[in-house]
Protein backbone atom coordinates (compact mmCIF):
# COMPACT_ATOMS: atom_id res chain seq x y z
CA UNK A 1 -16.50 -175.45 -14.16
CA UNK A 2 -19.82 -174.82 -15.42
CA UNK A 3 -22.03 -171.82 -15.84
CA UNK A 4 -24.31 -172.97 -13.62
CA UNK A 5 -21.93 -174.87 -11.05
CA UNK A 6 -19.95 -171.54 -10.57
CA UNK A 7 -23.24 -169.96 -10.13
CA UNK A 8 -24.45 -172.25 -7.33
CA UNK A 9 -21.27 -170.37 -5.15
CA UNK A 10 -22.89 -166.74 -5.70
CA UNK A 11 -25.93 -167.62 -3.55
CA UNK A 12 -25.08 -166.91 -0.38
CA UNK A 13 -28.20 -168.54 1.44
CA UNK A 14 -27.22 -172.18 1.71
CA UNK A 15 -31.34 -173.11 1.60
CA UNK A 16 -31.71 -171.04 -1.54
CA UNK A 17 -28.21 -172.53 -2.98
CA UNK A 18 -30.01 -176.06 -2.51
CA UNK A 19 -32.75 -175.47 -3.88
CA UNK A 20 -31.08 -174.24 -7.31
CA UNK A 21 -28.80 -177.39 -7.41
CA UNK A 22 -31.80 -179.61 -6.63
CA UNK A 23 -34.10 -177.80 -9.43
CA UNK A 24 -37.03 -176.58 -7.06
CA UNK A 25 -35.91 -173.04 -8.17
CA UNK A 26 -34.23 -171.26 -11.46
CA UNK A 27 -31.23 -168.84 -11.35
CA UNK A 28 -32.37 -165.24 -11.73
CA UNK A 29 -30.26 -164.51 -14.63
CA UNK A 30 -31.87 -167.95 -16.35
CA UNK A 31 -35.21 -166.59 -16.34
CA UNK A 32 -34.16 -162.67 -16.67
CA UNK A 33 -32.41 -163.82 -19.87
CA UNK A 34 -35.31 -165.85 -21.42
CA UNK A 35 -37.14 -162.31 -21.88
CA UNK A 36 -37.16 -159.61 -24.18
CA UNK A 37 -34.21 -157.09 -24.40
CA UNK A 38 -37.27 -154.53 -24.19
CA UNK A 39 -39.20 -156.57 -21.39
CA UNK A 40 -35.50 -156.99 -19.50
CA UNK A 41 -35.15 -152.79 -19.77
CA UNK A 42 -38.56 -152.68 -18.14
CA UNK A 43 -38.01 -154.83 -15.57
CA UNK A 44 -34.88 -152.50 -14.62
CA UNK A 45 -36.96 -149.24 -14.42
CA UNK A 46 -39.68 -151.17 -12.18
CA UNK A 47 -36.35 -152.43 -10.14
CA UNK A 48 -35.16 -148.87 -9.40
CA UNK A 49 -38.82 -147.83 -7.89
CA UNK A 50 -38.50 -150.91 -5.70
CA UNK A 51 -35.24 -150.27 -4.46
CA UNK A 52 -35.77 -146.67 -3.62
CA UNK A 53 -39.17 -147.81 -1.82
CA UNK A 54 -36.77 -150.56 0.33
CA UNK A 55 -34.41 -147.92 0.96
CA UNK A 56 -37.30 -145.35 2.44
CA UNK A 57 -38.66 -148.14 4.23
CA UNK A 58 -35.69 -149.61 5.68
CA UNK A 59 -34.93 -145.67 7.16
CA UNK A 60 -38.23 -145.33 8.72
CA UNK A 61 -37.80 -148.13 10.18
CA UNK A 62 -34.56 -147.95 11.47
CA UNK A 63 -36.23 -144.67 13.21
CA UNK A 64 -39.25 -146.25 14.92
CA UNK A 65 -41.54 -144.26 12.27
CA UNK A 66 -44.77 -145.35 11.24
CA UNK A 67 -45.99 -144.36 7.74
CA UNK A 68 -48.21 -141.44 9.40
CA UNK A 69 -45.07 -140.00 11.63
CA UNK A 70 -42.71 -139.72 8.63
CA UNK A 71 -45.97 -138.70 6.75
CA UNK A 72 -46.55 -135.56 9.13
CA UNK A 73 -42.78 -134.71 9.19
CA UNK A 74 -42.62 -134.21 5.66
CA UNK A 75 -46.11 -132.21 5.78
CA UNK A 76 -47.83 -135.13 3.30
CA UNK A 77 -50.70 -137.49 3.20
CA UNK A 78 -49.45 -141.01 4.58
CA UNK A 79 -50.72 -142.11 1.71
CA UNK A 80 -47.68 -141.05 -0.20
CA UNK A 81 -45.63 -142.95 2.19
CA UNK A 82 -47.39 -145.73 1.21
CA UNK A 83 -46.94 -145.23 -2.69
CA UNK A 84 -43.35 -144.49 -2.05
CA UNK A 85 -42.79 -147.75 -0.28
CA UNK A 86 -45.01 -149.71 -2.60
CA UNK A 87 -42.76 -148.63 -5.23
CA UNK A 88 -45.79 -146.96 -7.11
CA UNK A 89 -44.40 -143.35 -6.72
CA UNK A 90 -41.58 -141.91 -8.31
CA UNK A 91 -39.81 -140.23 -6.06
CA UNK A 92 -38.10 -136.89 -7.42
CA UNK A 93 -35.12 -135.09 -5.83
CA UNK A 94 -37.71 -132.84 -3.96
CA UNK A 95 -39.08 -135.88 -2.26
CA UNK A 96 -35.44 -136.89 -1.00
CA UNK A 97 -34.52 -134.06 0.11
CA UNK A 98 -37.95 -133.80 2.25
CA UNK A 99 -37.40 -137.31 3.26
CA UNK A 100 -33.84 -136.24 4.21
CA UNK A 101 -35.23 -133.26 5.96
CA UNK A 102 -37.52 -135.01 8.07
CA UNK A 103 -35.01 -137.68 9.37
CA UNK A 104 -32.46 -135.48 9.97
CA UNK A 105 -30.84 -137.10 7.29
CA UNK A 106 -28.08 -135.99 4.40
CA UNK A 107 -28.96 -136.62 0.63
CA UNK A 108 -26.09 -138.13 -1.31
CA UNK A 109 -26.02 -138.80 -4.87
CA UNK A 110 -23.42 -141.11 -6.36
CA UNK A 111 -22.85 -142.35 -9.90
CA UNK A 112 -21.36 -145.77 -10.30
């Protein structure tokens, strides 16, 4: 089987998984792979932020928060609400464990 047939059955989404075999889109890992090892590492850090910020979001959600709510829980401006969600703020241990704090939440770190 090919590299790129036996990637066609890792996309779940069937739309998404036709439009790769049909050539409307590329394979993440075929365009990740075209850049720079450098570029690549980049990418990764920028990743992180973005996940973290989906993560937040997701939770405030979940709770029926708006930015401002969580934002007055954790005694900051909503504007760092919006940073952290926008991925533009790095959030430091502090900033979990006030996020955690607010929710009524537990912090958990785990290495994989």
């Amino acid at each position: 089987m090919s590299k790129k047939k036996s990637y066609y059955h890792k996309i779940k989404d069937k739309k998404i998984r036709e439009a790769v075999k049909r050539g409307d889109l590329m394979p993440y890992d075929e365009i990740f792979t075209r850049y720079s090892k450098e570029r690549q590492e980049k990418i990764k850090a920028r990743a992180r932020y973005l996940m973290a910020a989906m993560e937040l979001r997701k939770l405030r959600k979940d709770m029926k928060l708006s930015q401002g709510d969580l934002a007055k829980k954790m005694r900051v401006k909503r504007e760092f609400i919006v940073r952290i969600e926008s991925g533009r703020q790095n959030i430091t241990l502090e900033t979990l464990y006030k996020i955690a704090e607010a929710t009524g939440k537990e912090v958990s770190l785990v290495f994989k």
